[in-house]
Protein backbone atom coordinates (compact mmCIF):
# COMPACT_ATOMS: atom_id res chain seq x y z
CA UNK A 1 -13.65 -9.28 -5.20
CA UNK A 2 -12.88 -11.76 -2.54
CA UNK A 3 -10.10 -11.68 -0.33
CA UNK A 4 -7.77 -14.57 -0.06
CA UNK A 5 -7.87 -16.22 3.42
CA UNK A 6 -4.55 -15.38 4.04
CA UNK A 7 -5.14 -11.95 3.54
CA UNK A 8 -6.82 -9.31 5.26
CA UNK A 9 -8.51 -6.18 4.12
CA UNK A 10 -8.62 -2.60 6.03
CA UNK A 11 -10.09 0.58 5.13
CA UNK A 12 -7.94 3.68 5.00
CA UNK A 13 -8.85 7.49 4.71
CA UNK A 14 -6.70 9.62 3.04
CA UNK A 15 -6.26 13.56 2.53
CA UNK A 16 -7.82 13.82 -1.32
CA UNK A 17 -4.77 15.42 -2.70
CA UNK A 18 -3.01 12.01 -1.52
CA UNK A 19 -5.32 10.06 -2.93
CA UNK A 20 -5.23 11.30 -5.84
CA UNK A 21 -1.15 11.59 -6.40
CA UNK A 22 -1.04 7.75 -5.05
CA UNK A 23 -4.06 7.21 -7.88
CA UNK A 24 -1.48 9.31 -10.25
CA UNK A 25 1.43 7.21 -9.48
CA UNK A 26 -0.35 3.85 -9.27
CA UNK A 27 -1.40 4.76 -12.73
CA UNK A 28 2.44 4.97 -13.84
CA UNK A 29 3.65 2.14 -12.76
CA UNK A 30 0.63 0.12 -13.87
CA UNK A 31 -0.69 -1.00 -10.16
CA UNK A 32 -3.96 -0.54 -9.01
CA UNK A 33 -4.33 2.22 -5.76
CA UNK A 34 -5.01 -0.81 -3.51
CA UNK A 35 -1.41 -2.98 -5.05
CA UNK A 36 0.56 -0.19 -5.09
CA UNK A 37 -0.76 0.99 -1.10
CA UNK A 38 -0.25 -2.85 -0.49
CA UNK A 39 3.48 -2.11 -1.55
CA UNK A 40 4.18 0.68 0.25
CA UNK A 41 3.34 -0.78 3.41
CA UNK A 42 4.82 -3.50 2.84
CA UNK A 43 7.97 -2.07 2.10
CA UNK A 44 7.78 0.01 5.31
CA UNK A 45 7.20 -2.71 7.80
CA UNK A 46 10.61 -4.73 6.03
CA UNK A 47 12.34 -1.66 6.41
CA UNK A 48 11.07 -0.84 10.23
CA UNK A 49 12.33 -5.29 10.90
CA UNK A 50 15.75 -4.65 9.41
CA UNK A 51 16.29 -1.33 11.63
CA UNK A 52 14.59 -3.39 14.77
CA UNK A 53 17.22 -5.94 14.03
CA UNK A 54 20.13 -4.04 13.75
């Protein structure tokens, strides 16, 4: 699958039990692994701004 040009793509290595409860709770929420990662990244890096910002 290609990745948008606006995007970039990185490989991560995880501990297997991680992987596998971030593959268990992708799979609840209906994400793939890589969307819901993508999220919680995401999420961290807003939350680390706002607390820079303060």
């Amino acid at each position: 699958m290609a990745v948008s040009p606006k995007n970039k793509r990185v490989m991560v290595t995880l501990l297997k039990e991680i992987s596998e409860y971030i593959a268990n709770l992708a799979q609840e929420e209906q994400r793939t692994v890589s969307n819901l990662c993508s999220k919680i990244i995401t999420d961290y890096v807003n939350n680390r701004k706002k607390k820079e910002g303060e």
